[in-house]
N, C-alpha and C. Protein backbone atom coordinates (compact mmCIF):
# COMPACT_ATOMS: atom_id res chain seq x y z
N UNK A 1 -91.03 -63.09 -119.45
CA UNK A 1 -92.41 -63.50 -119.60
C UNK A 1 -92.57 -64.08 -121.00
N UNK A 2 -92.70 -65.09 -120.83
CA UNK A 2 -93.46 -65.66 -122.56
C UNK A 2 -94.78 -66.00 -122.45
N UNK A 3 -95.40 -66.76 -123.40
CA UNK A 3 -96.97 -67.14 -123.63
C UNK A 3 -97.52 -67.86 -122.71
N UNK A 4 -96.43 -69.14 -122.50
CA UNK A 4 -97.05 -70.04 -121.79
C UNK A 4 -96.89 -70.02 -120.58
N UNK A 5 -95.48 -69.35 -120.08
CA UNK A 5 -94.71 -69.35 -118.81
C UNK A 5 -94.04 -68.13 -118.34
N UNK A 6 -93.75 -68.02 -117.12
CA UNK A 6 -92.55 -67.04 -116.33
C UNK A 6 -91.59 -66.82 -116.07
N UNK A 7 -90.33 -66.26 -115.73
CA UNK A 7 -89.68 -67.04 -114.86
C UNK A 7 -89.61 -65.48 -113.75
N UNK A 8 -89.31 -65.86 -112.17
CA UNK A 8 -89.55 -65.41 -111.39
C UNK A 8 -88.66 -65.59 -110.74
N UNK A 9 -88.05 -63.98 -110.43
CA UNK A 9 -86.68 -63.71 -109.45
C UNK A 9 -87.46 -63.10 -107.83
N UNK A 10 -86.76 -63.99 -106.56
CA UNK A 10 -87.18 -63.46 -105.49
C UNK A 10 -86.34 -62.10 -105.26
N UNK A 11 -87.11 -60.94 -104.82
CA UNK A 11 -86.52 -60.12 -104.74
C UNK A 11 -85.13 -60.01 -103.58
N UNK A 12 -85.34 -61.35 -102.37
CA UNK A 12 -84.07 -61.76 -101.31
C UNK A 12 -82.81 -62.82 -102.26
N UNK A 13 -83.31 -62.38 -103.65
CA UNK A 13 -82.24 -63.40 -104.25
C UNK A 13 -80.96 -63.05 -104.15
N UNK A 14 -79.52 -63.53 -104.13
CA UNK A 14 -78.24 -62.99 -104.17
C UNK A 14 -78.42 -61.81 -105.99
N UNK A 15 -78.47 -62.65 -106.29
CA UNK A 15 -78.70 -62.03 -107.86
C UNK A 15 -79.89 -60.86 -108.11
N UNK A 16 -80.27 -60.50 -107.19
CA UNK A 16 -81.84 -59.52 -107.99
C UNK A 16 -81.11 -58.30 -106.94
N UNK A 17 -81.00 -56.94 -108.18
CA UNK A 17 -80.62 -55.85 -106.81
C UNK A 17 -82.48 -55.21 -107.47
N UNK A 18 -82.79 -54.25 -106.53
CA UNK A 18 -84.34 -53.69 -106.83
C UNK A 18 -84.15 -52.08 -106.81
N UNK A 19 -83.87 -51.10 -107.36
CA UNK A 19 -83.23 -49.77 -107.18
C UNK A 19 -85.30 -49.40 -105.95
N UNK A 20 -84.77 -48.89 -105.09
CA UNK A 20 -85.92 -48.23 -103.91
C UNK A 20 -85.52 -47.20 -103.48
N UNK A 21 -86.84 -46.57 -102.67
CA UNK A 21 -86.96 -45.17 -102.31
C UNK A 21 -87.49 -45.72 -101.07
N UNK A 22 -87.02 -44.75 -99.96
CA UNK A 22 -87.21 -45.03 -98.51
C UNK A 22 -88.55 -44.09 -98.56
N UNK A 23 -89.93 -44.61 -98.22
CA UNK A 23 -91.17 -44.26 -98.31
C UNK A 23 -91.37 -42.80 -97.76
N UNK A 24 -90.90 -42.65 -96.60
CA UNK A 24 -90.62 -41.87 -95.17
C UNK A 24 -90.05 -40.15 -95.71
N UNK A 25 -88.59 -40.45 -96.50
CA UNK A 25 -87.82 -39.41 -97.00
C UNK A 25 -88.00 -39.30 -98.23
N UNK A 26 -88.20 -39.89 -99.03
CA UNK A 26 -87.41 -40.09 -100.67
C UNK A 26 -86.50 -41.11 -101.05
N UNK A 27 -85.81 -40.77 -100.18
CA UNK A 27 -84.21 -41.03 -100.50
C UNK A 27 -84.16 -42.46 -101.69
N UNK A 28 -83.35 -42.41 -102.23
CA UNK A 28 -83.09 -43.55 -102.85
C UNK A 28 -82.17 -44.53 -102.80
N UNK A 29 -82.36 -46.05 -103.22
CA UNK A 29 -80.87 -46.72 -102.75
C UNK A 29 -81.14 -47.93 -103.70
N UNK A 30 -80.20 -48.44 -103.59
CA UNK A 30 -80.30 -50.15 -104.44
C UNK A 30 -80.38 -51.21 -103.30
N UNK A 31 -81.34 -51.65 -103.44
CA UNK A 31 -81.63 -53.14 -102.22
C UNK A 31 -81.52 -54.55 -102.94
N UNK A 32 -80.31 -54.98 -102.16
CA UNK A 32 -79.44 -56.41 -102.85
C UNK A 32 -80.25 -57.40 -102.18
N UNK A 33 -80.62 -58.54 -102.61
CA UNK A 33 -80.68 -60.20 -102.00
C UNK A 33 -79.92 -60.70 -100.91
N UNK A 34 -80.16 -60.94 -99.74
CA UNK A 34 -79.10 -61.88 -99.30
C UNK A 34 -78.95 -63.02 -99.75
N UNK A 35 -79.72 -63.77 -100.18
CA UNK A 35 -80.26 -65.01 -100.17
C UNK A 35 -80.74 -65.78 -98.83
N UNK A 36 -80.93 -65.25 -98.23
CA UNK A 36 -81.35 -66.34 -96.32
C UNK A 36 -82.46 -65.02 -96.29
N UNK A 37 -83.17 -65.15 -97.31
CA UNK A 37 -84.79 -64.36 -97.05
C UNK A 37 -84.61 -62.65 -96.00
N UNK A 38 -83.38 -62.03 -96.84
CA UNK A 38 -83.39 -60.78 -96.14
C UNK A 38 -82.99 -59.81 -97.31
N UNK A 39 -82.70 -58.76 -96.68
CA UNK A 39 -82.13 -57.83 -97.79
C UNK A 39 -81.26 -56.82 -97.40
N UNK A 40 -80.71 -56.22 -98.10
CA UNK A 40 -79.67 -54.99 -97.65
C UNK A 40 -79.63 -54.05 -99.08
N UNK A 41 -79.79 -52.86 -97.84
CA UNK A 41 -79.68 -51.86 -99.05
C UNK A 41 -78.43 -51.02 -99.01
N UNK A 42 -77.95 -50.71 -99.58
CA UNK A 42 -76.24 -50.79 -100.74
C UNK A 42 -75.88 -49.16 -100.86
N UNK A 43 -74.89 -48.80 -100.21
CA UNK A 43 -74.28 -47.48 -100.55
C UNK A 43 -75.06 -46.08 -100.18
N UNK A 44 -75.90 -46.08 -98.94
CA UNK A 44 -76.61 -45.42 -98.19
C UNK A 44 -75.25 -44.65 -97.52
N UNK A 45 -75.38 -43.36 -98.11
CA UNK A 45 -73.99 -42.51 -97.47
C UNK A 45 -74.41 -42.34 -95.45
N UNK A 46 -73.58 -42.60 -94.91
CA UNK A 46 -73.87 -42.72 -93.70
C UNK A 46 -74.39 -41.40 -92.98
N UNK A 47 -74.80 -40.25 -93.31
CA UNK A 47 -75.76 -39.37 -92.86
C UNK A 47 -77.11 -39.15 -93.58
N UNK A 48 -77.37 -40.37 -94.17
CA UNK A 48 -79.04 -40.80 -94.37
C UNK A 48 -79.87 -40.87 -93.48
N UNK A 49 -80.78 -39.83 -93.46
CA UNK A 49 -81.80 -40.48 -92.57
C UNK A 49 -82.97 -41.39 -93.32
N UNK A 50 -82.13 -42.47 -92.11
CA UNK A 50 -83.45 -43.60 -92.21
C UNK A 50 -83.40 -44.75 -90.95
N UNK A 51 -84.20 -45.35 -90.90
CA UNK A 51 -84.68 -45.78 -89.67
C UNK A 51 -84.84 -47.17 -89.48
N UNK A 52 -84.59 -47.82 -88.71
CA UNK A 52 -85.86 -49.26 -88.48
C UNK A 52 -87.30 -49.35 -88.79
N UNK A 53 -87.69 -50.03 -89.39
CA UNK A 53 -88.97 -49.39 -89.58
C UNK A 53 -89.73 -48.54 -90.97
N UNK A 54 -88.31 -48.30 -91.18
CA UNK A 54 -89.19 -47.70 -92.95
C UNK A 54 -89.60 -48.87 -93.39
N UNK A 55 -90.33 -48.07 -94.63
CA UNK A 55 -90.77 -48.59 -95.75
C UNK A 55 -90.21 -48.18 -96.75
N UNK A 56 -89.84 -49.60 -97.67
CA UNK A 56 -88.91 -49.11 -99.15
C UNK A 56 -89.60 -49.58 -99.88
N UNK A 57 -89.88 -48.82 -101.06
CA UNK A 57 -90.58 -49.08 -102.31
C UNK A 57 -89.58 -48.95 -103.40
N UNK A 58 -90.26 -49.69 -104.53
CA UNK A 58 -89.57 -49.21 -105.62
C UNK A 58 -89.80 -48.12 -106.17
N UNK A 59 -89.14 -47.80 -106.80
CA UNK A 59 -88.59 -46.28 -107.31
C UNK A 59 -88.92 -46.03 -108.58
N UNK A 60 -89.00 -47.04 -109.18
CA UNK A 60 -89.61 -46.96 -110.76
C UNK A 60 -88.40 -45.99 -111.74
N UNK A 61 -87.22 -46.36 -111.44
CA UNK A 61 -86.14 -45.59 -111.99
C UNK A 61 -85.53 -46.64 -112.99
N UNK A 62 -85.35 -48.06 -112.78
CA UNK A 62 -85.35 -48.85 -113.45
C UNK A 62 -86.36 -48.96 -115.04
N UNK A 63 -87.26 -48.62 -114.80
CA UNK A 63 -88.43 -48.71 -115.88
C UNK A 63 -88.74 -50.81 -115.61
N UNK A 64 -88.37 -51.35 -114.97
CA UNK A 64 -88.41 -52.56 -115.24
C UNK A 64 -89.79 -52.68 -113.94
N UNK A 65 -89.66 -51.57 -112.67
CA UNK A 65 -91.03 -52.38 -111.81
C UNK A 65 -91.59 -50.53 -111.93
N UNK A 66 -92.80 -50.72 -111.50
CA UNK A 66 -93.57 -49.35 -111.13
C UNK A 66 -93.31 -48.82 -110.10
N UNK A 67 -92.85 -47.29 -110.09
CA UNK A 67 -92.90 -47.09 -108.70
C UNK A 67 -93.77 -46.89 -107.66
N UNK A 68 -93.62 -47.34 -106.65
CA UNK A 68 -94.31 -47.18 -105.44
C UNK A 68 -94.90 -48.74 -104.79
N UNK A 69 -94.67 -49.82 -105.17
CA UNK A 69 -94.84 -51.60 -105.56
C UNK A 69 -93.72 -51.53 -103.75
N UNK A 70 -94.85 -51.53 -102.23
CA UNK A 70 -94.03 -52.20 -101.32
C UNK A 70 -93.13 -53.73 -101.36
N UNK A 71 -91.57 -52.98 -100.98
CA UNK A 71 -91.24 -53.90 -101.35
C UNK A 71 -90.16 -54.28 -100.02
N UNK A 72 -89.97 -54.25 -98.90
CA UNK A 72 -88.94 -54.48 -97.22
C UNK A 72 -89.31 -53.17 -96.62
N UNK A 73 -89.11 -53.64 -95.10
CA UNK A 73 -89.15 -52.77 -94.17
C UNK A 73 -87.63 -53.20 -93.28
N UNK A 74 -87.02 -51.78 -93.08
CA UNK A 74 -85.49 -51.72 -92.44
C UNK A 74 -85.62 -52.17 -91.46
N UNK A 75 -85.20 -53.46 -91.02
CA UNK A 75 -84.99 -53.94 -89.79
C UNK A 75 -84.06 -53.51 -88.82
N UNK A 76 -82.69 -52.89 -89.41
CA UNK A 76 -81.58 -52.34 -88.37
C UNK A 76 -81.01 -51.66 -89.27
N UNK A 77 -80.49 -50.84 -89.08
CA UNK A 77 -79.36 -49.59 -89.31
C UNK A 77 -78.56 -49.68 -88.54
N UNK A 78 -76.65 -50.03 -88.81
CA UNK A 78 -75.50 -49.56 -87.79
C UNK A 78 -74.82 -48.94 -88.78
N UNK A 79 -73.93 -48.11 -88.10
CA UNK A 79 -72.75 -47.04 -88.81
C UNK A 79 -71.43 -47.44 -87.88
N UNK A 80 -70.59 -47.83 -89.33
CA UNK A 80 -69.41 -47.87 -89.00
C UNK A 80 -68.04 -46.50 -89.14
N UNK A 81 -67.48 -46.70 -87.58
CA UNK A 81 -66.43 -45.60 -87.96
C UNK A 81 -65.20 -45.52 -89.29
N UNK A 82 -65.62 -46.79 -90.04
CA UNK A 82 -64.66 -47.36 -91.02
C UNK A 82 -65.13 -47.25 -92.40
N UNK A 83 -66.06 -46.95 -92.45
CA UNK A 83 -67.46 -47.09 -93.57
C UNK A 83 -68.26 -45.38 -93.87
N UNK A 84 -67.73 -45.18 -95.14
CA UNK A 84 -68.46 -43.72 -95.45
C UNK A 84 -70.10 -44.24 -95.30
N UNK A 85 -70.31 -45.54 -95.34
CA UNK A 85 -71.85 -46.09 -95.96
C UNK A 85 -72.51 -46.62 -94.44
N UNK A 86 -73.85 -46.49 -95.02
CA UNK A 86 -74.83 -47.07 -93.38
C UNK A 86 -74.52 -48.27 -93.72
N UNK A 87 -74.55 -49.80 -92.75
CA UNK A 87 -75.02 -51.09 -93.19
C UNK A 87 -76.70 -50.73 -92.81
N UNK A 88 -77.38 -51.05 -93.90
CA UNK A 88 -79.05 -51.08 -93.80
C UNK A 88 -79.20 -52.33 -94.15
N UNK A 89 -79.92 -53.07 -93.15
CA UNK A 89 -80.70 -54.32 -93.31
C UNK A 89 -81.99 -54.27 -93.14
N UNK A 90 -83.11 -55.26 -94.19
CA UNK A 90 -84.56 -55.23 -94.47
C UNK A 90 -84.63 -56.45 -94.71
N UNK A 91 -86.30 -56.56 -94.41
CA UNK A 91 -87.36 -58.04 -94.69
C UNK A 91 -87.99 -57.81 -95.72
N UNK A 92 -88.15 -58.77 -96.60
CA UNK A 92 -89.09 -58.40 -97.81
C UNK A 92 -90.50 -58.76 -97.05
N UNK A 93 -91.56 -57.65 -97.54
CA UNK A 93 -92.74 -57.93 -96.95
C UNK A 93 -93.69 -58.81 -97.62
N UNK A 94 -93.40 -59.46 -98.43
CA UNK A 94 -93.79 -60.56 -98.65
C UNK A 94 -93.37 -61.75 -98.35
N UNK A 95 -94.19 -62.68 -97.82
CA UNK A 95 -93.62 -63.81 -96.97
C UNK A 95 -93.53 -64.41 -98.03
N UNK A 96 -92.62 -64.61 -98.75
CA UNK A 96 -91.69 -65.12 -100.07
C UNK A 96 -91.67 -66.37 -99.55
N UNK A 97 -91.98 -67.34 -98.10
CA UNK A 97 -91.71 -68.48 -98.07
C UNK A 97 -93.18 -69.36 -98.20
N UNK A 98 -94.10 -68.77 -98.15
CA UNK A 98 -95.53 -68.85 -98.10
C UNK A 98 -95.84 -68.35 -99.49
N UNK A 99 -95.72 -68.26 -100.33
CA UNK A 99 -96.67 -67.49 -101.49
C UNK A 99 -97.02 -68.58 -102.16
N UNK A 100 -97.79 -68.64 -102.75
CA UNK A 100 -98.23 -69.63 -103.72
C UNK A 100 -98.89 -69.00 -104.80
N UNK A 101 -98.73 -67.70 -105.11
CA UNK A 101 -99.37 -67.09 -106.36
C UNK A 101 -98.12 -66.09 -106.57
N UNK A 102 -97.77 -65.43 -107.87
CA UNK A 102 -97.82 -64.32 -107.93
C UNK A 102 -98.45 -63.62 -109.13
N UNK A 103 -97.68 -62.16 -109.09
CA UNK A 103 -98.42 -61.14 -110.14
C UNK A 103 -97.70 -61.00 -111.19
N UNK A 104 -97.67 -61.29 -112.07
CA UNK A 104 -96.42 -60.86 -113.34
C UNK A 104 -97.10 -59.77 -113.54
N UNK A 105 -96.21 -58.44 -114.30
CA UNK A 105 -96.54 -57.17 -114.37
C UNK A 105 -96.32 -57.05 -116.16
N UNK A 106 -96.75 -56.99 -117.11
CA UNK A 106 -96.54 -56.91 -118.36
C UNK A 106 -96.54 -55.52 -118.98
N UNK A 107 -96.07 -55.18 -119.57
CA UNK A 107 -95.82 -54.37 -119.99
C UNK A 107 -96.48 -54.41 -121.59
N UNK A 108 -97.02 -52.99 -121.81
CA UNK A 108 -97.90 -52.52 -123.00
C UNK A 108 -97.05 -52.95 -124.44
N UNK A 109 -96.59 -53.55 -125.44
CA UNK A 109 -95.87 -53.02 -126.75
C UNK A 109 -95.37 -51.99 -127.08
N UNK A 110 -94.51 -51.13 -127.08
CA UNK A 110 -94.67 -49.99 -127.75
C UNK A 110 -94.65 -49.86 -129.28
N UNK A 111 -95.29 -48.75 -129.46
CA UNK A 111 -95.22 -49.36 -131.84
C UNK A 111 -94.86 -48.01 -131.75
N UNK A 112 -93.65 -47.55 -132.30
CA UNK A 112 -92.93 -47.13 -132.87
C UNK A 112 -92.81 -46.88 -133.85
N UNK A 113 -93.92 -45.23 -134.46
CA UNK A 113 -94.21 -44.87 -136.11
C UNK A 113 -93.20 -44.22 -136.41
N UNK A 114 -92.64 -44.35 -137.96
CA UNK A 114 -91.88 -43.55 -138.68
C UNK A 114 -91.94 -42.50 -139.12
C-alpha cells in the first residue's frame, strides 16, 4: 500500500498462499492459488474432518489479514490411498472475475517508546 496506489494479489493467484480455518471445525490449513479462479488447500492430514461445503476463513495467524475475512467454500474433498494428505479443492467467494472495487485493509503505525 502506498499514498497514491495498491497493488493487489488475487487470493486464486499461483503465488498468494492465505493460512485459513475451516469455519465448521477450527481446523486450520494453508489455501494455495490455482490460478484458473480456484483454490486448494495444502497438507490437510487425511483424517480431517471437512466437507464440501465449508466455509474457510482466514485465520489471522499470519498477522497480514484479520481473522475471520470469508474467504472459499470446499467444493470437493478426495483421499488418496497414496497420500497421508486430503486433496481439498475451493472457490473463492468472491467473484474475483466481476469485482470492480476492492477493500485495502491498513494497518494502524505502531510507535514504539523507549
Amino acid at each position: 500500500v502506498y499514498p497514491g496506489s495498491s497493488e493487489v494479489t488475487l487470493v486464486s493467484s499461483p503465488q498468494q498462499l492465505t493460512p485459513v480455518m475451516v469455519e465448521r471445525t477450527g481446523q486450520r490449513g494453508l489455501a494455495a492459488g490455482s490460478g484458473q479462479g480456484r483454490m486448494e488447500l495444502r497438507y490437510m492430514p487425511a483424517q480431517t474432518d471437512i466437507r464440501a461445503g465449508d466455509r474457510l476463513l482466514t485465520s489471522g495467524i499470519d498477522r497480514v489479514y484479520p481473522a475471520g475475512i470469508p474467504v472459499a467454500r470446499v467444493s470437493r474433498v478426495s483421499r488418496s490411498q497414496s497420500s497421508p494428505y486430503l486433496r481439498v479443492e475451493s472457490l473463492p467467494l468472491a467473484g474475483l472475475d466481476r469485482s470492480r472495487a476492492v477493500l485495502v485493509l491498513v494497518a494502524e503505525p505502531q510507535v514504539i517508546v523507549p
